[in-house]
Each structure stands twice: as C-alpha cells, then as structure tokens.
Protein backbone atom coordinates (compact mmCIF):
# COMPACT_ATOMS: atom_id res chain seq x y z
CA UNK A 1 37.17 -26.91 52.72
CA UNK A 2 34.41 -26.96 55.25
CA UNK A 3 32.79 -24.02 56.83
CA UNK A 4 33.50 -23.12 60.36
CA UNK A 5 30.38 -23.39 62.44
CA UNK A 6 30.72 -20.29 65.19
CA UNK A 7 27.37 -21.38 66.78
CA UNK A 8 28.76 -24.84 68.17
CA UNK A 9 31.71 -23.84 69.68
CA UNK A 10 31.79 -23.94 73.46
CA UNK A 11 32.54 -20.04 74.22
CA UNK A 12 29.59 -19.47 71.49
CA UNK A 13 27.38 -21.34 73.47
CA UNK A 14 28.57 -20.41 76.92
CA UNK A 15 29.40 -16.44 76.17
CA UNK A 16 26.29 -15.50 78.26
CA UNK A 17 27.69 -17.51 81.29
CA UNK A 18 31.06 -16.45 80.72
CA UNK A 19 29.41 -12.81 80.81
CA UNK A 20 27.65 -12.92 84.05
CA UNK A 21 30.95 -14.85 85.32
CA UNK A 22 32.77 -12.29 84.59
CA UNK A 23 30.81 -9.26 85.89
CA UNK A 24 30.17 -11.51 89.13
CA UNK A 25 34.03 -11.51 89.48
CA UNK A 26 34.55 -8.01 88.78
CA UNK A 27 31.87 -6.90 91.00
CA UNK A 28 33.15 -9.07 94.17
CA UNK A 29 36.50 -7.91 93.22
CA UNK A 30 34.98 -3.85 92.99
CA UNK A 31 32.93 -3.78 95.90
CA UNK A 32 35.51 -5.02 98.02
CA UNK A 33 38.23 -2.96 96.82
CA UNK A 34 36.08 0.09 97.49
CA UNK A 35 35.04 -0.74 100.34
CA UNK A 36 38.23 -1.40 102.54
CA UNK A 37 40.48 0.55 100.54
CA UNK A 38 39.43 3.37 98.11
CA UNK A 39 38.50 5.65 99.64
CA UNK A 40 38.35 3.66 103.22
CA UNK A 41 37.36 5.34 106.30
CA UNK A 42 33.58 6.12 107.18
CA UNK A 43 31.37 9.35 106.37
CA UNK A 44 29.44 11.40 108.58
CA UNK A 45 26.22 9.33 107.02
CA UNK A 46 28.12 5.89 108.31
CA UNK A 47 28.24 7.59 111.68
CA UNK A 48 24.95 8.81 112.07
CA UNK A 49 23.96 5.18 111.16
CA UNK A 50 25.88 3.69 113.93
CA UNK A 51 24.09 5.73 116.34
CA UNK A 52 20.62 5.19 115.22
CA UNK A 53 21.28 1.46 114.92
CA UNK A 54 22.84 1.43 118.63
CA UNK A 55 19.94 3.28 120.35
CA UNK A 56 17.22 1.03 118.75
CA UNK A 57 14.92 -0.07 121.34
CA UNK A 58 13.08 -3.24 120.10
CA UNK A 59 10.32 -3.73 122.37
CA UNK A 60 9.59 0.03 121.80
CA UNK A 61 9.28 -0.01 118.03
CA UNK A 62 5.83 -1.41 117.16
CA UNK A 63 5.02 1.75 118.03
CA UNK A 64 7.97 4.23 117.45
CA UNK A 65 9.65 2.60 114.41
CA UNK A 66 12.11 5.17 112.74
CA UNK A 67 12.24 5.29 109.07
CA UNK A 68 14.47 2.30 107.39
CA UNK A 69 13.40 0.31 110.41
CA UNK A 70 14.33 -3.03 108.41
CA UNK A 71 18.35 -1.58 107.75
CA UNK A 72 18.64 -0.71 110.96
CA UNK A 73 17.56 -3.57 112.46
CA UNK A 74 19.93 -5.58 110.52
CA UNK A 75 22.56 -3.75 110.98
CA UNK A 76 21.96 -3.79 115.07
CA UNK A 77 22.29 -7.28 114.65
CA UNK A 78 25.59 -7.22 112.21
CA UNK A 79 27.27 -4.79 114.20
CA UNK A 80 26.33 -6.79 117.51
CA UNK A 81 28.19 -9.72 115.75
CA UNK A 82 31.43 -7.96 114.49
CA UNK A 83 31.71 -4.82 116.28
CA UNK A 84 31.99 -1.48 114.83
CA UNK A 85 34.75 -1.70 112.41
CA UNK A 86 35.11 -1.69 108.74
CA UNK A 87 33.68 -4.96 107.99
CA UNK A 88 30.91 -4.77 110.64
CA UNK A 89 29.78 -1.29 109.72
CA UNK A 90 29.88 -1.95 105.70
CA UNK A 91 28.76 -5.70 105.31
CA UNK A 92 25.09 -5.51 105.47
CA UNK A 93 25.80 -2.54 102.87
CA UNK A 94 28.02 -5.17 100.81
CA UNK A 95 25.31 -8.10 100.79
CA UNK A 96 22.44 -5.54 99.49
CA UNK A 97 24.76 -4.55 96.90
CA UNK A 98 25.71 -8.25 95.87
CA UNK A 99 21.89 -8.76 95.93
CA UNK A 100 21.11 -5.53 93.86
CA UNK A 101 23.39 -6.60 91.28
CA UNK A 102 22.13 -10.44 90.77
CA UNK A 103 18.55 -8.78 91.09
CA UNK A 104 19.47 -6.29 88.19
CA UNK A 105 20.72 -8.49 85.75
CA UNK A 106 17.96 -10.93 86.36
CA UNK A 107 15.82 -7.71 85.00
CA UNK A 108 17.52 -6.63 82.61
CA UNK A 109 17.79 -10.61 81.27
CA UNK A 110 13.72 -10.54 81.32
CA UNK A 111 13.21 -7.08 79.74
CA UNK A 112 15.59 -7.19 76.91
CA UNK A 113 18.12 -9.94 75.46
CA UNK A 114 21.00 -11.26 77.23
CA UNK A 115 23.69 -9.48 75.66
CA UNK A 116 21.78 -6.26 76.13
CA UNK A 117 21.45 -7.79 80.22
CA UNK A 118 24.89 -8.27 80.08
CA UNK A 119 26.34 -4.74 78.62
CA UNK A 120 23.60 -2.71 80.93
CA UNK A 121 24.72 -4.48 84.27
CA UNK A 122 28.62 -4.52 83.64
CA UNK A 123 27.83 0.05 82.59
CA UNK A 124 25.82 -0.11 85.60
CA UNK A 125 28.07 -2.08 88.42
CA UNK A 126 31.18 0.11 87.25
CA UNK A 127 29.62 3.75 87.90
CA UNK A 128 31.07 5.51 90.92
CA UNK A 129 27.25 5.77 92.33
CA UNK A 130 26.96 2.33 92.54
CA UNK A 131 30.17 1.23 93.84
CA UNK A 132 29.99 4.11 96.95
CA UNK A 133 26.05 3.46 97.88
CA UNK A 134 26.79 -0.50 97.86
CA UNK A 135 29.82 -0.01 100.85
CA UNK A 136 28.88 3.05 102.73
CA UNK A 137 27.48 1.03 105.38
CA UNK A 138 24.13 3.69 105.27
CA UNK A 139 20.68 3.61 104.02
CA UNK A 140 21.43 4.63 100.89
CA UNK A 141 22.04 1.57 99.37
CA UNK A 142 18.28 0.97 99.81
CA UNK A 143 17.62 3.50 96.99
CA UNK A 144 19.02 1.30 94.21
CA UNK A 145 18.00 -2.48 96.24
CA UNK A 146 14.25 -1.70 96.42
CA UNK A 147 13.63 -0.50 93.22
CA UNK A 148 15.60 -3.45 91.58
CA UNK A 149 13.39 -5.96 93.73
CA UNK A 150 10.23 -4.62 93.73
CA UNK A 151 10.68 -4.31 89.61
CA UNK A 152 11.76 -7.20 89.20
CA UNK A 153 9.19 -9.22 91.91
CA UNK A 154 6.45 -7.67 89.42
CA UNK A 155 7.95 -8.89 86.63
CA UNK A 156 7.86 -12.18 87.64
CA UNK A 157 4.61 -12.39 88.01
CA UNK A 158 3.43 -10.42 85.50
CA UNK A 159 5.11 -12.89 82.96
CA UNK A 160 3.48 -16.13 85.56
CA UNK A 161 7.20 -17.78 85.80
CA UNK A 162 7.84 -20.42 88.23
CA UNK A 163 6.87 -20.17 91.40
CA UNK A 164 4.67 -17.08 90.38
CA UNK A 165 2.79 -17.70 93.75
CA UNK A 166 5.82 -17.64 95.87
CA UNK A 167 7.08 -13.77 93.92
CA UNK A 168 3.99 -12.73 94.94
CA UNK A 169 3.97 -13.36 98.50
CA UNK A 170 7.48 -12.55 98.38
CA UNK A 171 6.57 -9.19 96.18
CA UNK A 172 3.49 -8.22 99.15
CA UNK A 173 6.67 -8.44 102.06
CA UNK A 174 9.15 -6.41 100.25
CA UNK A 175 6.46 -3.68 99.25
CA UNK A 176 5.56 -3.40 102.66
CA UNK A 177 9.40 -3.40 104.44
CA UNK A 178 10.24 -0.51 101.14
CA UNK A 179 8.03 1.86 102.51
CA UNK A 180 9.92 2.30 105.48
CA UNK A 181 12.33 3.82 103.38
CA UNK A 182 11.56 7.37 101.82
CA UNK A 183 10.35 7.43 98.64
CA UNK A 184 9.42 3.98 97.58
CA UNK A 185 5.91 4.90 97.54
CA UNK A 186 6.28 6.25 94.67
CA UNK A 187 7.89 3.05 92.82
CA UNK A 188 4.23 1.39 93.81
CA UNK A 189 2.49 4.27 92.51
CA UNK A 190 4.50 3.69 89.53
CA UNK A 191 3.74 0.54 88.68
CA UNK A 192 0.58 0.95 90.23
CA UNK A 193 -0.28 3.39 87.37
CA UNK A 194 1.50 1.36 84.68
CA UNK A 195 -1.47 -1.66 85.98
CA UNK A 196 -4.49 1.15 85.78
CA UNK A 197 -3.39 2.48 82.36
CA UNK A 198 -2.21 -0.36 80.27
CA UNK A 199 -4.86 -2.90 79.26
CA UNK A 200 -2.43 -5.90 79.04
CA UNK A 201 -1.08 -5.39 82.81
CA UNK A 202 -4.90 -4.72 83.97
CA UNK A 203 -5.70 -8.15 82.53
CA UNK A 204 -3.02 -10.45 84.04
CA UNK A 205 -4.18 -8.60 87.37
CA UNK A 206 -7.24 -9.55 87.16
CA UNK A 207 -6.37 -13.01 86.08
CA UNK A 208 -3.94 -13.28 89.92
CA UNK A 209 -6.01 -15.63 92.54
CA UNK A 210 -7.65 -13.55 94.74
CA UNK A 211 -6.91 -15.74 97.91
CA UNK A 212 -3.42 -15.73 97.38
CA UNK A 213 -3.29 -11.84 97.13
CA UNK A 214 -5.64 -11.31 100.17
CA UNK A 215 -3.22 -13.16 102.06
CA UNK A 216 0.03 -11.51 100.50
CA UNK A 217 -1.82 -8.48 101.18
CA UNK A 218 -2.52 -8.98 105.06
CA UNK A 219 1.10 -9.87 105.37
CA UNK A 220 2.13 -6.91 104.35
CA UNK A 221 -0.09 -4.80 106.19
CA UNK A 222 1.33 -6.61 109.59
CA UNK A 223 4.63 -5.49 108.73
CA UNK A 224 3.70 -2.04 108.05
CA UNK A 225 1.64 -1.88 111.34
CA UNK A 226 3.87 -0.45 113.38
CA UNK A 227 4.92 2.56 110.54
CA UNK A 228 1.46 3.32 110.55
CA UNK A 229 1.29 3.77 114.13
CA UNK A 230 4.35 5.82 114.25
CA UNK A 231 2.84 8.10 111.26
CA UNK A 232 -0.53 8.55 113.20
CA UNK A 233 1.94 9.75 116.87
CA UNK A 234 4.11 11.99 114.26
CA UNK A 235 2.40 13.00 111.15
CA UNK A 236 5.42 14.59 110.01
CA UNK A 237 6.90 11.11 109.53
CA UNK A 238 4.82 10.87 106.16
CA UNK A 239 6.17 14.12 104.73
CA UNK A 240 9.68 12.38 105.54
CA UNK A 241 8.75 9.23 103.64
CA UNK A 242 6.82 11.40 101.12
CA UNK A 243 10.62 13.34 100.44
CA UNK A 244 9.08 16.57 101.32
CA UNK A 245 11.56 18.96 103.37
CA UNK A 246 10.49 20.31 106.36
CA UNK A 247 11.22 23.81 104.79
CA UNK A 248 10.41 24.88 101.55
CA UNK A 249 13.58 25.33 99.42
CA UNK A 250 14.30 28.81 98.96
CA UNK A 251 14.92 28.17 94.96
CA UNK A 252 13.64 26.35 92.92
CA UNK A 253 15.76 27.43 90.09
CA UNK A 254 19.14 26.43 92.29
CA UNK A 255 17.65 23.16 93.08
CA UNK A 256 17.13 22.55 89.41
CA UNK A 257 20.52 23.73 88.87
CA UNK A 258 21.95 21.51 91.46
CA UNK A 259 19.67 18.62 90.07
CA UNK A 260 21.36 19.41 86.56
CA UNK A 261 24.95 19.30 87.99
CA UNK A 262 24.09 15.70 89.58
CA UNK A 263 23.78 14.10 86.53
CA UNK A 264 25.34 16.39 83.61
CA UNK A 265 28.52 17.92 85.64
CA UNK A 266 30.91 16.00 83.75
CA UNK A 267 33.40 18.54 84.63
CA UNK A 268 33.12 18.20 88.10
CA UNK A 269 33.78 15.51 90.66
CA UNK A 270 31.44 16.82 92.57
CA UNK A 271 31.31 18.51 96.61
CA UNK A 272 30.12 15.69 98.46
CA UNK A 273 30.74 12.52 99.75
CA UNK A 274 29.81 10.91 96.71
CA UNK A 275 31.05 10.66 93.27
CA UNK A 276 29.09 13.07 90.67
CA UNK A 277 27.40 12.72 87.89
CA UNK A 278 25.31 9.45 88.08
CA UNK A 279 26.43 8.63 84.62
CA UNK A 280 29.60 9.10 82.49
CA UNK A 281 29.14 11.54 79.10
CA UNK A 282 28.69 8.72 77.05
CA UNK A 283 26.63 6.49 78.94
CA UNK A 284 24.23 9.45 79.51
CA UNK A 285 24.07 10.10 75.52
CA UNK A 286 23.01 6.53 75.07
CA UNK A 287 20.44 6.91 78.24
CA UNK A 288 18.77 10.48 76.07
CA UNK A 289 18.53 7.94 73.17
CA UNK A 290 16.94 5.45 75.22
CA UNK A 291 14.54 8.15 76.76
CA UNK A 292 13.70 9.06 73.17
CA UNK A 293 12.50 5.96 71.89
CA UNK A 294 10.46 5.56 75.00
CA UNK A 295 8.56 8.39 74.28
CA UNK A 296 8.32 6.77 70.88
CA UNK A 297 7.16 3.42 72.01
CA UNK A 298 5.03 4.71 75.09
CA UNK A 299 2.30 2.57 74.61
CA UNK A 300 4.61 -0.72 75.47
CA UNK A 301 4.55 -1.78 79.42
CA UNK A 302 8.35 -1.02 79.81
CA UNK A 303 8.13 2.57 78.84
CA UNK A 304 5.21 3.00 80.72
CA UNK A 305 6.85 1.90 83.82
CA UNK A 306 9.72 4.15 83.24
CA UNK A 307 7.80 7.45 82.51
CA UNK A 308 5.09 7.13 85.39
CA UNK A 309 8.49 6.73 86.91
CA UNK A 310 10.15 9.67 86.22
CA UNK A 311 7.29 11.52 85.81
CA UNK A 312 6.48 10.59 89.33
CA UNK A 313 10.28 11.35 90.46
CA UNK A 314 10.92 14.66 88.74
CA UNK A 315 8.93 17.41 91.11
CA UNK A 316 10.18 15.51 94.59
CA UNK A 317 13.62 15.73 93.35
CA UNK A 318 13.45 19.54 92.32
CA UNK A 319 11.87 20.37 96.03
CA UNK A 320 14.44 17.99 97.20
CA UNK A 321 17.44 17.12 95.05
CA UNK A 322 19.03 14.98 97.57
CA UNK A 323 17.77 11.72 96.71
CA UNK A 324 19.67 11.52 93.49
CA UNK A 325 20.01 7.66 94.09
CA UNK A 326 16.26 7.11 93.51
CA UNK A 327 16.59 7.72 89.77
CA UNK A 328 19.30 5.38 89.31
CA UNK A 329 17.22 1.87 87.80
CA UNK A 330 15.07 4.32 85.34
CA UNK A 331 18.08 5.72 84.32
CA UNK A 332 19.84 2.05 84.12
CA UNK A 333 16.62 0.77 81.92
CA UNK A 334 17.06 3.92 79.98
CA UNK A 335 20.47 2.54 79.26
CA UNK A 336 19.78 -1.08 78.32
CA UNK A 337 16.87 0.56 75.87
CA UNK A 338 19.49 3.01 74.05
CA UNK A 339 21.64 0.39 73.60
CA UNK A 340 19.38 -2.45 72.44
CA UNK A 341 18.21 0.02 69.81
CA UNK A 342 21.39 0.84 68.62
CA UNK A 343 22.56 -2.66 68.44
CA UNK A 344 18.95 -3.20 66.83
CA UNK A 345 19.27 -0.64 64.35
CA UNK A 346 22.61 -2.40 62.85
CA UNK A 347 21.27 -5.14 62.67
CA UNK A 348 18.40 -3.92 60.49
CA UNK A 349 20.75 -2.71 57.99
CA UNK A 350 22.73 -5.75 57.44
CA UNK A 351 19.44 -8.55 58.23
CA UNK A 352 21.06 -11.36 56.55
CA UNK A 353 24.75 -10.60 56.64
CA UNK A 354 26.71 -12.19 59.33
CA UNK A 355 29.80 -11.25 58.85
CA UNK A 356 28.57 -7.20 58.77
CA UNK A 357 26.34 -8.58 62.18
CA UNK A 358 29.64 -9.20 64.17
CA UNK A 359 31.94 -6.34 62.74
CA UNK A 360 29.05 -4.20 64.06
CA UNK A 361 29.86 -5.87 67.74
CA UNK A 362 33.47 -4.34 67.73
CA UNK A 363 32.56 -0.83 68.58
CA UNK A 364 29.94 -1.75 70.79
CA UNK A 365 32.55 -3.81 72.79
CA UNK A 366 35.07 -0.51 72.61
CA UNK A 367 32.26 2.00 73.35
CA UNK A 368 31.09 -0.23 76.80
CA UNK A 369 35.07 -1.18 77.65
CA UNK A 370 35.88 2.34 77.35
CA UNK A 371 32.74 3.74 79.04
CA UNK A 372 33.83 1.12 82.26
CA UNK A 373 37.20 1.79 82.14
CA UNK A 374 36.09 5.67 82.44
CA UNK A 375 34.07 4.72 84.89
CA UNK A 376 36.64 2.87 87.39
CA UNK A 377 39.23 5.64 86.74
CA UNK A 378 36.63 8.73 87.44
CA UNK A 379 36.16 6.34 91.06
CA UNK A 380 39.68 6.26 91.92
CA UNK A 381 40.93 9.09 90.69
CA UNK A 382 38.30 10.89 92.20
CA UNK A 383 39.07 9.81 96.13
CA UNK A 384 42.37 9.98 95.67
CA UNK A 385 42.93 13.78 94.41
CA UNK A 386 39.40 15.59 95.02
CA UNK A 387 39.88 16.96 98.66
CA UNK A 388 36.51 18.04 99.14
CA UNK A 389 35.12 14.65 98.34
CA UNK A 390 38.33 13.00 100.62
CA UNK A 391 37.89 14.83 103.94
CA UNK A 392 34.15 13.52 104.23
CA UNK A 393 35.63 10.30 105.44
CA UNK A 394 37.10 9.01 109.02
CA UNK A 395 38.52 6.88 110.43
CA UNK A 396 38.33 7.95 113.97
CA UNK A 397 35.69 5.46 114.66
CA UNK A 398 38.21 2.79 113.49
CA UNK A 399 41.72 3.52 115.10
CA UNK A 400 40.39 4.28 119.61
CA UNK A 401 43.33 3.46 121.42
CA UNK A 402 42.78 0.15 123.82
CA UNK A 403 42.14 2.43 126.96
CA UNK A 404 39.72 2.31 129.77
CA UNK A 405 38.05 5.78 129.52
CA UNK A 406 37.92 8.14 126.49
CA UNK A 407 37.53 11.96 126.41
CA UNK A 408 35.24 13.32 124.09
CA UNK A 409 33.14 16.63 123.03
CA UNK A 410 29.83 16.92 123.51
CA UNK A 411 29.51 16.74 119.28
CA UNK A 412 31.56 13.17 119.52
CA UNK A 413 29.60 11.64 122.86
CA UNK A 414 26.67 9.70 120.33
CA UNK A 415 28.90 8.26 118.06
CA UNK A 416 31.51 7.21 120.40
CA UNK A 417 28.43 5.83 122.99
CA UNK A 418 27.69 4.03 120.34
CA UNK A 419 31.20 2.34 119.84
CA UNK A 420 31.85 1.31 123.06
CA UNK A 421 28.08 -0.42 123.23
CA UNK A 422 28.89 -2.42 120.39
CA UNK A 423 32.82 -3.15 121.27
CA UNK A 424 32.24 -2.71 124.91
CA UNK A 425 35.64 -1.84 125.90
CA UNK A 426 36.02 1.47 127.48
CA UNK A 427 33.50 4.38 128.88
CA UNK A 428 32.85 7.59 127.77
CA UNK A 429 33.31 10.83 129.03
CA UNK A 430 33.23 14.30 128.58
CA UNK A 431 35.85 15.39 130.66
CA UNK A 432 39.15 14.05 131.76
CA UNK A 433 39.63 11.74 135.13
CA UNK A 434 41.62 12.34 137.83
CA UNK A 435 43.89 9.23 137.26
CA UNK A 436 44.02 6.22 135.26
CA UNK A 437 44.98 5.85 131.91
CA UNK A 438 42.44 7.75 129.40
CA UNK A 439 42.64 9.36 125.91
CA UNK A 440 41.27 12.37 124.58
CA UNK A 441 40.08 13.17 120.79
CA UNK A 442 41.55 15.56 119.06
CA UNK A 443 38.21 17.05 119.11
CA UNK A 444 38.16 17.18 123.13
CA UNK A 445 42.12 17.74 123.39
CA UNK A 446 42.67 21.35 124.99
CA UNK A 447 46.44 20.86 125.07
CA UNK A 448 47.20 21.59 128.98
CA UNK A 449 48.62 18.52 129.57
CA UNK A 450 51.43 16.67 127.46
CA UNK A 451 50.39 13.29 126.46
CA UNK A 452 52.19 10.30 127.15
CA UNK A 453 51.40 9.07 123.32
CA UNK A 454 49.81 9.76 120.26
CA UNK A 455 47.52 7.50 117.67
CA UNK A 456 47.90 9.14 114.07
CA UNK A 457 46.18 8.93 110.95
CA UNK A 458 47.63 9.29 107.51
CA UNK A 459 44.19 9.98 106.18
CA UNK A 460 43.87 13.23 107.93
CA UNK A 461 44.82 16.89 107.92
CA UNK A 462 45.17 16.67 111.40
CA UNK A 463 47.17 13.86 111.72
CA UNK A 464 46.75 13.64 115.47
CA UNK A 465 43.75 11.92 116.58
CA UNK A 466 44.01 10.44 120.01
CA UNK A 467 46.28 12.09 122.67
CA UNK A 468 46.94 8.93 125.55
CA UNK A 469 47.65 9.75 128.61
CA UNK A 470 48.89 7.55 131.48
C-alpha cells in the first residue's frame, strides 16, 4: 500500500491562496456589513468631517492646510461625486481599509511565514477596532493605513525587492502626505532610530543611490510645503501633530487608568463610539508573549522597530490617551511574533515527527477560530445592546425630508450647510419662513405650530426628527 503524499495535493499546495481568499472574502463581506448596517448611522466624528471637508478652500491651502489635508481632500472630491449619504461619506474610509488590509498581510507575509501572515491578518481584520476605524468615514482610519504603508514601503526596500527604486519614491510621498496626520512623526522617528542603532539597517542605507533619494527626498518636501507654512502662521499646529493637548491633563494617573481600560477592559464595552479593548483576552495574552520574546531577541531589526515604537508611543498616549488607534500595527506584530513562537516552540519538540507537527495545528486553528468568532460577536453584540456606545450614531444627516428650506439650531447650521453644498437641494435657516413648505429639526422644533408631517427614525430615542410643514 502506497503512502499518501499530503505535499502534492492541490489544497496543500494552494492553502496559502485559499487563506488570503478567504480573509479577502470575509473582509469585503465585514467591512460592508459594518458599514451600512451594524451599527449604521454616522458619529459626531463623521459629522465634523463633513464640515471640514465642505469648507475646504483649495486655492487657499498652500498656505492654510488643516491637518489630514490629503483625507480631506479626497473626501471633498468623493462626497462631491455621491453626495452626503452613507456610501459617499464612508467609501474613501472603506478603500483605505481594503488597502490597509492587503498592505498588512503583505507585511506580515515578509516578516514572518505565511501561515503566521495568514493567522495575524484574519485576528487582526476581525477586531471591533478595525472593523469601526475602516467605515467611520473619519480620519481615523489613517491611524492604522499609514503605519501599515510606511512599514511596509521600508521593508521593501530594505530587503531590495523588485522595483526597490519605485518603493522608494513611493516610500518619500507617503512619508511626506503621513505627517499631515498627527502622530506619524513618530513612526519615522521609529524607524528612523531602528536605521541609527542597528548596524545591518545602517548598511543597506548607505548602500541606497544617493540620486534616487535626493530626488525622493525633494518630492516629499514639495508636498509638505504648504504644512510647513501653515506650522510657521500657527505654531500650535505642531503641538497638534506632535499629540500634545493644548492643556495639560489634570492626571496623569486617570489617563493611565483610562489607557489601561482601552486595551485590558475586557469587562467593558466601553463609553464611546468605539468598541473597547483593542484586543480580545486571548489575543492580548499571545501579544504579552510576543512582547516578551522581543525583549528577548532585541537585537533583531523587527524588535527594534517595535520597541523604538512603543517606546516612542507610550508617554504621548499617557498625556493624551485618545489616540488609542496609533498602537494598533505594534500591537498586530506583537501578535504574529507570539504566535510564530508558539507554533515554533511545537515544532521544536516534535522536529522530525509529522504526524505530532499537524496534531499541534488543531488547537492553533480552535484558539484563532474562537478568538475571531469572539471577536465578530463582541462587534455586534456590542452596537446592538450597549446604549452608550449606540446613541453616538445618527442618522439625521441621512433621512432630510425633500423640502425647499430647513430649520435648524445654531449647533446644527455647519453640518447641515454642509449637506445641502454637497446635495444642493434646499437652504438653510435658522428660523422658520413665512410661507412655503419648510421643515424643522427636532433640534430647532419649538412646538407652536402643528406640523403637517413627521420623518421618524427607529434608531433614536427621540423618534421624531423632522417636523414638515406645508
């Protein structure tokens, strides 16, 4: 009787493919689920984006560029294109996601082995962080996209792949658009001082064409021109970009505590519009593994990268623990290492027996399908029956009745400006005309007058949300 050769059968062969497949499909499937359905609506951040992106003034901006310049931007054009509704507000949001994910497997896939690429990305595109920052139609998806890029941009041409001369061109542009966003200075710095201190990253450096990087280099510094000239008319811009508060926090100890509940409150869904902690129980016991053999193996170029990183990371998130986000790829390659040292360490004991090799898969596969299962559960459970977290969200924005003029509060008048300049099909006011059909926010609604009709919500307290009159 013949043996049966595992290695040449097709799903052998094509497992890794399958894999990615697979994690492409669920992540399509996740990010669109979450973004038009669970939990829906838009938060105050989504609003506040609207407005910034409708009041951009192009021809003004080489010299008064606001922070996150390039998202905006984009997202003037996006919304321009599809109005402001669900899709238009969320898509640009939705593509940087897609992107973030191909980006982050491509990392993982050239800093450990494939199956290690595979389990990290499927932990990492299933966390309730990911899934909210990658269709809240805000900034804050740029937290987890630069990182990913930038990382893996050096990378690739640190290890001289193909086209190394394109990443680095490509590497110089993204740098320079990331530090329009707050706190990507210090992912440079990181591997900036991951370059200075190690002598292998110092050597390919110096072995990189000087030509090439002078021009990379003045690229970059065009696109930052007009950030610099906004920073040198409003110094205070830096701090921003820095992650400095205006104010000093009044506790240090409560920030730390709040820091601590962001990514160990396992008990808690959290009080915000996002879904708390980062990281499930278990994932985070294999990311304290993973943190522990870095400091182990500190003289290798990956855990040199990730400890400048943190290291770097730690005291602006105690002054200011809002940017929780920014400690999400560390965390992620944290991840990847605990578990390729787990999966490492059974395979030490059994070296030469395969049989033992592929039993020792089985409750790897149970931990990480029971880990994303958690995961997806904590998500929807979470927006469905944690009423703090729900009431963040609105759909106000979404549902204004097909009328000529609208009645709003002074507090409404930006975001609903903002509307009607992208949608262009009614005017704004503060207070109620004379005659003509209009309709008044429940905001603005003083209740003198009975309306002729009312557009509800079932997403609301106040169910009432537009009071038409005629």
């Amino acid at each position: 009787m013949s043996k049966i050769d595992i290695t040449s059968s097709f799903l052998y062969r094509r497992r890794y493919w399958i894999g990615h497949s697979l994690i492409a499909i669920a992540l399509i499937s996740l990010i669109s689920v979450s973004a038009f359905l669970i939990p829906s609506g838009l938060t105050e951040q989504a609003h506040a984006s609207i407005v910034t992106s409708s009041q951009l003034d192009i021809s003004q901006m080489w010299r008064t560029a606001p922070l996150d310049a390039p998202f905006y931007l984009a997202q003037h054009a996006v919304l321009s294109i599809f109005g402001v509704s669900l899709l238009g507000v969320k898509l640009l949001s939705i593509i940087l996601g897609l992107i973030t994910a191909f980006c982050m497997i491509l990392l993982l896939r050239h800093w450990f082995s494939h199956g290690i690429a595979v389990l990290a990305s499927l932990l990492a595109v299933t966390t309730g962080q990911f899934l909210f920052l990658t269709q809240q139609g805000t900034v804050s998806v740029l937290y987890l996209f630069w990182p990913v890029v930038l990382l893996l941009l050096a990378t690739l041409v640190a290890k001289r792949t193909k086209f190394h001369g394109v990443w680095k061109i490509l590497f110089f542009l993204c740098a320079a658009l990331s530090l329009y966003t707050p706190l990507s200075i210090y992912v440079l710095i990181a591997l900036g001082s991951a370059i200075m201190l190690h002598p292998h990253l110092r050597y390919i450096v110096k072995k990189l064409p000087r030509v090439r990087l002078a021009v990379a280099a003045g690229i970059g510094l065009v696109i930052l021109t007009p950030l610099i000239m906004t920073i040198v008319a409003n110094p205070s811009v830096a701090l921003r970009l820095l992650g400095i508060p205006s104010e000093w926090p009044p506790s240090l100890l409560a920030n730390l505590h709040e820091l601590a509940g962001h990514y160990f409150g396992f008990l808690s869904l959290g009080s915000q519009s996002i879904m708390l902690p980062v990281f499930g129980f278990g994932s985070m016991l294999i990311i304290l593994y993973g943190l522990y053999q870095s400091i182990r193996t500190f003289e290798t170029v990956q855990s040199y990268v990730i400890l400048a990183w943190i290291v770097l990371l730690f005291p602006v998130l105690v002054i200011n623990p809002g940017f929780t986000s920014i400690m999400f790829v560390p965390l992620l390659l944290l991840l990847a290492t605990g578990l390729e040292r787990i999966l490492g360490t059974w395979y030490g004991i059994f070296p030469y027996n395969p049989y033992a090799r592929v039993a020792g898969l089985i409750p790897l596969v149970v931990l990480v399908g029971g880990l994303v299962l958690f995961g997806l559960e904590r998500y929807g459970y979470g927006y469905r029956y944690a009423p703090e977290i729900v009431q963040n969200f609105s759909h106000d924005a979404l549902i204004i009745p097909k009328v000529p003029t609208l009645v709003v509060s002074d507090e409404e008048r930006p975001l609903f400006e903002a509307v009607a300049r992208f949608n262009g099909d009614f005017k704004v006011v503060t207070s109620a005309p004379d005659s003509g059909s209009y309709a008044v926010t429940a905001k603005a609604y003083n209740g003198k007058k009975i309306p002729y009709q009312l557009v509800t919500t079932s997403a609301n307290n106040n169910a009432a949300r537009f009071y038409i009159y005629k």
